[in-house]
PDB file of N, CA and C in Angstrom:
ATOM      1  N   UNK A   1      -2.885   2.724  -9.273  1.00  0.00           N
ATOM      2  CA  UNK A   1      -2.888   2.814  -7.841  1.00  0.00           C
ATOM      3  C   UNK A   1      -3.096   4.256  -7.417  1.00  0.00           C
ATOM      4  N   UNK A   2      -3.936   4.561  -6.454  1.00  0.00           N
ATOM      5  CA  UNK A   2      -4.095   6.016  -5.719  1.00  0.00           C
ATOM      6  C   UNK A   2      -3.303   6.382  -4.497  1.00  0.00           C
ATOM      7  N   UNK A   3      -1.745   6.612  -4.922  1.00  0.00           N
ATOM      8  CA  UNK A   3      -1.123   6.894  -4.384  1.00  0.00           C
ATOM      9  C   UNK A   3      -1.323   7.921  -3.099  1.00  0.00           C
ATOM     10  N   UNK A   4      -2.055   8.831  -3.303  1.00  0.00           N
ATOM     11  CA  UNK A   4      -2.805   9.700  -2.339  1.00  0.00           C
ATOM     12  C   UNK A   4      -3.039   8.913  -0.930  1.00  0.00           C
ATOM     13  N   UNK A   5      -3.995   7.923  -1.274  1.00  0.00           N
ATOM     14  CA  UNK A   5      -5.147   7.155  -0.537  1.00  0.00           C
ATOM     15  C   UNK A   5      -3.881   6.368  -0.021  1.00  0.00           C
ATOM     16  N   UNK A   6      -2.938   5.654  -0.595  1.00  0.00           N
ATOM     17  CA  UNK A   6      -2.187   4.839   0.388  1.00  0.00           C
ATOM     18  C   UNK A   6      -0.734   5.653   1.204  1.00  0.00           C
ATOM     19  N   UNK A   7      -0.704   7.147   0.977  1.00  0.00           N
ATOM     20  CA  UNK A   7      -0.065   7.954   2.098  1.00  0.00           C
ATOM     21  C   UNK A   7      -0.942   8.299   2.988  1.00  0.00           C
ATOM     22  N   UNK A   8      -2.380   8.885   2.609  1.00  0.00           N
ATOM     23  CA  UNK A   8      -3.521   8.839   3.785  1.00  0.00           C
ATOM     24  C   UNK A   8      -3.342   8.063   5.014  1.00  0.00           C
ATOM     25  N   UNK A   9      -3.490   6.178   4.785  1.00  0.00           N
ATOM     26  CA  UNK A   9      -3.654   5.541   5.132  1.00  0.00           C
ATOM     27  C   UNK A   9      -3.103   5.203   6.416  1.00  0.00           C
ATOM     28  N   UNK A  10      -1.552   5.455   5.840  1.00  0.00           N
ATOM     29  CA  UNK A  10       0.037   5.328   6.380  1.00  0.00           C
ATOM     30  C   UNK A  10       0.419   6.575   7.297  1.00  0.00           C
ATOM     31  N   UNK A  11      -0.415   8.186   6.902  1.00  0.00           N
ATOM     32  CA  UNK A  11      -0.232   9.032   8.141  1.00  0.00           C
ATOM     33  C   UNK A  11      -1.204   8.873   9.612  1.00  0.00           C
ATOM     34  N   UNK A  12      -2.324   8.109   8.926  1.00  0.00           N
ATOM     35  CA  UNK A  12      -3.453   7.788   9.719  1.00  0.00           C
ATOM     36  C   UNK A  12      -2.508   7.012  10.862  1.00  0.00           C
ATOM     37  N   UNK A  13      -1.559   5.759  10.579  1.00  0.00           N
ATOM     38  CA  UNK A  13      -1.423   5.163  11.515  1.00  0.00           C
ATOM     39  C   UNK A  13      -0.119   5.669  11.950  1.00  0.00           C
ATOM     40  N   UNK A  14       0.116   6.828  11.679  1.00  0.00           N
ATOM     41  CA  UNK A  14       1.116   7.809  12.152  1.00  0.00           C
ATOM     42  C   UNK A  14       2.707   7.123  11.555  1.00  0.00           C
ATOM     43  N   UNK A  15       2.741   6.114  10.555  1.00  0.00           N
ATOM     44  CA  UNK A  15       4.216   5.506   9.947  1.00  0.00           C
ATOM     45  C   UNK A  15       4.667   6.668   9.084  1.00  0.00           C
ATOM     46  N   UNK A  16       5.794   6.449   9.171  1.00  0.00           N
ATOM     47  CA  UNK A  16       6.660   7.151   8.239  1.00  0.00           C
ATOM     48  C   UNK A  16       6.895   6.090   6.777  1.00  0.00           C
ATOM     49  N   UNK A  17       7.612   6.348   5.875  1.00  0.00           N
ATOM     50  CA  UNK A  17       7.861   5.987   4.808  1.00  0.00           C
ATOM     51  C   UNK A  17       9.543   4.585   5.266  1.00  0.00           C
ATOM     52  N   UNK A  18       9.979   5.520   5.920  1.00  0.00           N
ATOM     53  CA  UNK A  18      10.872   4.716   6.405  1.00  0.00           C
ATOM     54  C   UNK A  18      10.508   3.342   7.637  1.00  0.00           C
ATOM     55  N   UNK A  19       9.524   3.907   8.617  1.00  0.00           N
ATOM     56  CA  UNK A  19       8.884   2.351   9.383  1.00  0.00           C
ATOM     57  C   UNK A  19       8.102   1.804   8.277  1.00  0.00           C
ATOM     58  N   UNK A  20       7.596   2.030   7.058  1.00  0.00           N
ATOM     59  CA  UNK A  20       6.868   1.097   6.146  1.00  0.00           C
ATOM     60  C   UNK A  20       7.986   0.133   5.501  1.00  0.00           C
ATOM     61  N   UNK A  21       9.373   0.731   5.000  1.00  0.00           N
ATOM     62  CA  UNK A  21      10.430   0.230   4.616  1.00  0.00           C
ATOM     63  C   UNK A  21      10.642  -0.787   5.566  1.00  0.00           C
ATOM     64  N   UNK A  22      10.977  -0.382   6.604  1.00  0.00           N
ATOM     65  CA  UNK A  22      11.645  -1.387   7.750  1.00  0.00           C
ATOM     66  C   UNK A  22      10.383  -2.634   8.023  1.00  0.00           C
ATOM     67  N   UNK A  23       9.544  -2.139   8.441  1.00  0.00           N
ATOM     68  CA  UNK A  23       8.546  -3.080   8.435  1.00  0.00           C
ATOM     69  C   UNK A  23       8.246  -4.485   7.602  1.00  0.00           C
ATOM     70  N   UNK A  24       8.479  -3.759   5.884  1.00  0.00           N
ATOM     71  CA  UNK A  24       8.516  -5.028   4.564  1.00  0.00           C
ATOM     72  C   UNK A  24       9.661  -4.990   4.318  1.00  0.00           C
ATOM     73  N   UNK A  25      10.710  -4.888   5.167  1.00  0.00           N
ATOM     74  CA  UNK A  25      12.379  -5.244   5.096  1.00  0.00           C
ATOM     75  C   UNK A  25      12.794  -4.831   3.560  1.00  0.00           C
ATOM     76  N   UNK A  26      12.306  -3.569   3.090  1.00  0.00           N
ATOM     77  CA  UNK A  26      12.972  -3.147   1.968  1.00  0.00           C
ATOM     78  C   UNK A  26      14.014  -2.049   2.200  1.00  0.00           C
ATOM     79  N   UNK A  27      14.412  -1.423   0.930  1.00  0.00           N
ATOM     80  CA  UNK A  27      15.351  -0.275   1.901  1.00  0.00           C
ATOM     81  C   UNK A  27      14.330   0.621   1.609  1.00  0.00           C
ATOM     82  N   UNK A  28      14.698   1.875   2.249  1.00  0.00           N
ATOM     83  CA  UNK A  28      13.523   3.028   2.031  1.00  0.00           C
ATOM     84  C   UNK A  28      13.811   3.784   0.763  1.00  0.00           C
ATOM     85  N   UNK A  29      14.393   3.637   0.247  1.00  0.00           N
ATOM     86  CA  UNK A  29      14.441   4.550  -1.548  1.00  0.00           C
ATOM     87  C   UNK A  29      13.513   3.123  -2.317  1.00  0.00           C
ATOM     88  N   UNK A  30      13.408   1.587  -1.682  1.00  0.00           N
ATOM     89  CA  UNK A  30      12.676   1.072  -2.808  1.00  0.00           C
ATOM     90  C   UNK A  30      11.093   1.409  -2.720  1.00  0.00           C
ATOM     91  N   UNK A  31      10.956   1.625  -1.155  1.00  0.00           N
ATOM     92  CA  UNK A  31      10.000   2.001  -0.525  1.00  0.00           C
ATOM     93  C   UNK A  31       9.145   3.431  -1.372  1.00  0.00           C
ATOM     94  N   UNK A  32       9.681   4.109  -0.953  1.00  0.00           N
ATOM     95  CA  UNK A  32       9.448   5.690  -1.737  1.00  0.00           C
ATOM     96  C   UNK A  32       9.583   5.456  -3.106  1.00  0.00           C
ATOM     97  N   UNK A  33      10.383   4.700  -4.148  1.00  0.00           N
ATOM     98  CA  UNK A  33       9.985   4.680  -5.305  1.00  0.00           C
ATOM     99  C   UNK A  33       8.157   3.992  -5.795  1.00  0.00           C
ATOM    100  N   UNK A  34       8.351   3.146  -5.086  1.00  0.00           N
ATOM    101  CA  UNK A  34       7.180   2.226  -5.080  1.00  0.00           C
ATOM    102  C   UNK A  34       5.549   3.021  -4.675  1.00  0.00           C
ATOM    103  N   UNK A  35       6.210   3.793  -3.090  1.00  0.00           N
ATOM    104  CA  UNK A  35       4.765   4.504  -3.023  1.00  0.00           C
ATOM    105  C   UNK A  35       4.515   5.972  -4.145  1.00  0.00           C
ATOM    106  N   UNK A  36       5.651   6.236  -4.349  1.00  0.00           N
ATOM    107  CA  UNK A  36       5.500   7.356  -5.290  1.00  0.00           C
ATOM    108  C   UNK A  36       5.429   7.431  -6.821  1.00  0.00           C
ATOM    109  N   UNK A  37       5.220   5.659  -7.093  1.00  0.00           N
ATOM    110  CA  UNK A  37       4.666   5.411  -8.283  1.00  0.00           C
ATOM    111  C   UNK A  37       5.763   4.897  -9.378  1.00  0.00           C
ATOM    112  N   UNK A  38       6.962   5.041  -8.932  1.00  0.00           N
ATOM    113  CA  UNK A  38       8.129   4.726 -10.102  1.00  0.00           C
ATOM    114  C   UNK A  38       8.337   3.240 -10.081  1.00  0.00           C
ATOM    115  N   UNK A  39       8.184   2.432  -9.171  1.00  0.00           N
ATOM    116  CA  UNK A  39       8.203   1.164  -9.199  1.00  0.00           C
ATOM    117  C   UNK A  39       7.070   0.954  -8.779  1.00  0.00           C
ATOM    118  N   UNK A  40       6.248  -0.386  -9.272  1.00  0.00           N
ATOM    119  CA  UNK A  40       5.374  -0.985  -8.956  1.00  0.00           C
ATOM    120  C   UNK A  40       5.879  -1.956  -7.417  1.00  0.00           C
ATOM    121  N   UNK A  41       4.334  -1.950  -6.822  1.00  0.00           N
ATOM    122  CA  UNK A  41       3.704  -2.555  -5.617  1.00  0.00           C
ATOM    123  C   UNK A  41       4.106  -4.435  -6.010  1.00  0.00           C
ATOM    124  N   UNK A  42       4.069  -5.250  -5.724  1.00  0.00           N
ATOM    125  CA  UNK A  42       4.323  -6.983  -6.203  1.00  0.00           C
ATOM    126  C   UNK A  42       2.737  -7.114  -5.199  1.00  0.00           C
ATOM    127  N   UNK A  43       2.372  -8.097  -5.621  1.00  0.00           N
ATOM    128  CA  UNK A  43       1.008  -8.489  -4.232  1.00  0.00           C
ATOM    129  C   UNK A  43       1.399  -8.799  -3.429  1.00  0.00           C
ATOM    130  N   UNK A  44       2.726  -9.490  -3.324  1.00  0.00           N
ATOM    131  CA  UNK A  44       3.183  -9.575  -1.687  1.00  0.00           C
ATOM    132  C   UNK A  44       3.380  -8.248  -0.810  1.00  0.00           C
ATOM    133  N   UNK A  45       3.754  -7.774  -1.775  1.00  0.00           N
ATOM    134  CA  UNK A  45       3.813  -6.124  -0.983  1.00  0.00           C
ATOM    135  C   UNK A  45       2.611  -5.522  -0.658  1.00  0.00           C
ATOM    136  N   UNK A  46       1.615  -6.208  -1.169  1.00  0.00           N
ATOM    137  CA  UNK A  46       0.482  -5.402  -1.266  1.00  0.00           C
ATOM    138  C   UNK A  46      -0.254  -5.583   0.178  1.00  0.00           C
ATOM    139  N   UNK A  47       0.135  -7.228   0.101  1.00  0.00           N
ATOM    140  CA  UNK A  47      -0.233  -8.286   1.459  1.00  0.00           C
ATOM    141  C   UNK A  47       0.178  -7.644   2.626  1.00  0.00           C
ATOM    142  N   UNK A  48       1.662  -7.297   2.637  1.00  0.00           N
ATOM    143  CA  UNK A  48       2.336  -7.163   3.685  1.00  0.00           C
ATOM    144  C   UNK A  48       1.896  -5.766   3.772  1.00  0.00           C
ATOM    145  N   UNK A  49       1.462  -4.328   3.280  1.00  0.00           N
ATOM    146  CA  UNK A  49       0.860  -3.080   3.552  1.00  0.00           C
ATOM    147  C   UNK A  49      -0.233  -3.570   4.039  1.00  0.00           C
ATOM    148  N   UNK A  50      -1.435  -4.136   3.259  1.00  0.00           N
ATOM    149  CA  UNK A  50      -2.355  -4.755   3.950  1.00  0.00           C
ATOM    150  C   UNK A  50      -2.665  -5.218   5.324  1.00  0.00           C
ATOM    151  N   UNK A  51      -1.514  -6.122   5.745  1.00  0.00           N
ATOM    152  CA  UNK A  51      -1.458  -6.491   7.345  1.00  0.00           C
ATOM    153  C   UNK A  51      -0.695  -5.134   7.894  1.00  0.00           C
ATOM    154  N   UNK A  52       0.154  -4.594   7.533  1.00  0.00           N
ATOM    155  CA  UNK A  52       0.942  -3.551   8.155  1.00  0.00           C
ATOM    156  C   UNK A  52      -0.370  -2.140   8.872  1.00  0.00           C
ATOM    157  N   UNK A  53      -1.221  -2.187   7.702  1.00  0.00           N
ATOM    158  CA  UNK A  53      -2.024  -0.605   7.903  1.00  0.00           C
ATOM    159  C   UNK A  53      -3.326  -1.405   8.166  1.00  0.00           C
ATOM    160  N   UNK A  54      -3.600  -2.543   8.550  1.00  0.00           N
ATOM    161  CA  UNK A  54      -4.359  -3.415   9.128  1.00  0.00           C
ATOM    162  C   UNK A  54      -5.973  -2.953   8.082  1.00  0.00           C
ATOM    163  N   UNK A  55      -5.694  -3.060   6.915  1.00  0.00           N
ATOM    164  CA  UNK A  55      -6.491  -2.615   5.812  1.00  0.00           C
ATOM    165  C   UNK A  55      -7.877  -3.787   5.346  1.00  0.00           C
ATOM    166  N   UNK A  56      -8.960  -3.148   5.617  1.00  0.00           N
ATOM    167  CA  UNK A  56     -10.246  -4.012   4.806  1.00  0.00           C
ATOM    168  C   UNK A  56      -9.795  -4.504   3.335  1.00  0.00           C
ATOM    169  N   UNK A  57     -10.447  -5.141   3.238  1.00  0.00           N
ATOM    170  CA  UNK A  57     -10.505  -5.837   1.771  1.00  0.00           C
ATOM    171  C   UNK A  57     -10.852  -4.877   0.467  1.00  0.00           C
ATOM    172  N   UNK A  58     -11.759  -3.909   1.098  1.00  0.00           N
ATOM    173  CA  UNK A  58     -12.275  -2.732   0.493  1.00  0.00           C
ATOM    174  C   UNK A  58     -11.582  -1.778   0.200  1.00  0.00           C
ATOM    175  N   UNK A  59     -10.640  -1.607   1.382  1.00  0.00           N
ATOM    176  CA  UNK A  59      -9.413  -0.160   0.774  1.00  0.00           C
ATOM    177  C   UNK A  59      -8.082  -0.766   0.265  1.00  0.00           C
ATOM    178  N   UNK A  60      -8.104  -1.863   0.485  1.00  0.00           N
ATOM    179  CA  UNK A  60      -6.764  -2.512  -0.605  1.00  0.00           C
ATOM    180  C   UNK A  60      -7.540  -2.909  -2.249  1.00  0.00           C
ATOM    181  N   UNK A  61      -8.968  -2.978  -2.060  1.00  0.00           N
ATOM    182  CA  UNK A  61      -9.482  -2.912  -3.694  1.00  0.00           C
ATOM    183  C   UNK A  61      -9.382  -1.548  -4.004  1.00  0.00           C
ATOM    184  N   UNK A  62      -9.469  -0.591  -3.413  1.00  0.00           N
ATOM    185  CA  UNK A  62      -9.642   0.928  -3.588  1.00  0.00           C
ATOM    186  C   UNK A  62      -8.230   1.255  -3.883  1.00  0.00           C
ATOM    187  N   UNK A  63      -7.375   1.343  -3.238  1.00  0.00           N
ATOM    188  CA  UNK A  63      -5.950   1.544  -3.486  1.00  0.00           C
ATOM    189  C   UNK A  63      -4.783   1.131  -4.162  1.00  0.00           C
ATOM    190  N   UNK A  64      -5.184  -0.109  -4.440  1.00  0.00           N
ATOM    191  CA  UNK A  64      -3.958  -0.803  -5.611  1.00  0.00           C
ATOM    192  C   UNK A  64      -5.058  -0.999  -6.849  1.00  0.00           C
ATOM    193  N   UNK A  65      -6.236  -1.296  -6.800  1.00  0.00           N
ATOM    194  CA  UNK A  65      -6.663  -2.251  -7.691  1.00  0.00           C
ATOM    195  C   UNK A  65      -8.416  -1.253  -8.419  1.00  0.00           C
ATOM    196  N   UNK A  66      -8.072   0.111  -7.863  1.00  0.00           N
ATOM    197  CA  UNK A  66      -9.373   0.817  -8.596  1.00  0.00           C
ATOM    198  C   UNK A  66     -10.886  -0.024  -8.344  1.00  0.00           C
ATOM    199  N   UNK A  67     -10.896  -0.322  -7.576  1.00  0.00           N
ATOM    200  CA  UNK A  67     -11.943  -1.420  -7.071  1.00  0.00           C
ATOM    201  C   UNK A  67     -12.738  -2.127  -8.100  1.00  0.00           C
ATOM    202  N   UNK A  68     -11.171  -3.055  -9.107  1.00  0.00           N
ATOM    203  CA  UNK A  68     -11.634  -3.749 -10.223  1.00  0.00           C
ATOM    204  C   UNK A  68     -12.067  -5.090  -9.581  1.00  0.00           C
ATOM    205  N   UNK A  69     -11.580  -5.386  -8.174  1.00  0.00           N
ATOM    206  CA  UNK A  69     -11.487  -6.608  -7.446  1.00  0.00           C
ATOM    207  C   UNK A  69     -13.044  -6.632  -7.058  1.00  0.00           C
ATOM    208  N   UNK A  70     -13.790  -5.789  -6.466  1.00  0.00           N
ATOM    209  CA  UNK A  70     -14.881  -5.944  -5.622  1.00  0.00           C
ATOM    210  C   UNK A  70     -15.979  -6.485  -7.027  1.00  0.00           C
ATOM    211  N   UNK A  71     -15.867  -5.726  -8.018  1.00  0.00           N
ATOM    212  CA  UNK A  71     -16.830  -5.469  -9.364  1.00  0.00           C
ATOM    213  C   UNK A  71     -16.341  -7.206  -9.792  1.00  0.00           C
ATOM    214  N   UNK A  72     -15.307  -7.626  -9.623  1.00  0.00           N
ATOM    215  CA  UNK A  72     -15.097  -9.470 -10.186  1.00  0.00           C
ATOM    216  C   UNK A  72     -16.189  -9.652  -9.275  1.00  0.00           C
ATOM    217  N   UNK A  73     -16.294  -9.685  -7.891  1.00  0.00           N
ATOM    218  CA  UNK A  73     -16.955 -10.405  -6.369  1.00  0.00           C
ATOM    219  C   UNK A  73     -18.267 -10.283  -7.130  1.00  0.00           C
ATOM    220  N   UNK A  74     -18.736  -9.360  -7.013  1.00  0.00           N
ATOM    221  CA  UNK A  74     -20.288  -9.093  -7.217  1.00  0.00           C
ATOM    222  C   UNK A  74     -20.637  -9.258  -8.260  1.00  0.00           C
TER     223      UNK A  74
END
């Protein structure tokens, strides 16, 4: 995952780490472990960032998935 690209994403829509927490009803240390790489993302989580940062199909292949997803499509 390009952790970079999914804090980008998240200052773009001006959230904090803590409204991303509150948002996917986690606490914010699971939150921050997760975006900062110590715990893994679940796809529901991935779903729920997805609708949260109102994300194309394209930058959730770019950001969790190294755009191994688009290269299956085509």
């Amino acid at each position: 995952m390009k952790n970079y690209e999914l804090v980008g994403e998240r200052s773009k829509k001006g959230l904090t780490q803590a409204d991303m927490a509150s948002r996917m009803g986690v606490t914010l240390q699971t939150y921050h472990n997760k975006e900062s790489g110590t715990r893994a993302f679940t796809l529901k989580d991935v779903e729920k960032i997805s609708n949260i940062l109102d994300l194309a199909i394209e930058d959730v292949d770019r950001i969790f998935f190294k755009n191994k997803l688009t290269k299956c499509i085509n």
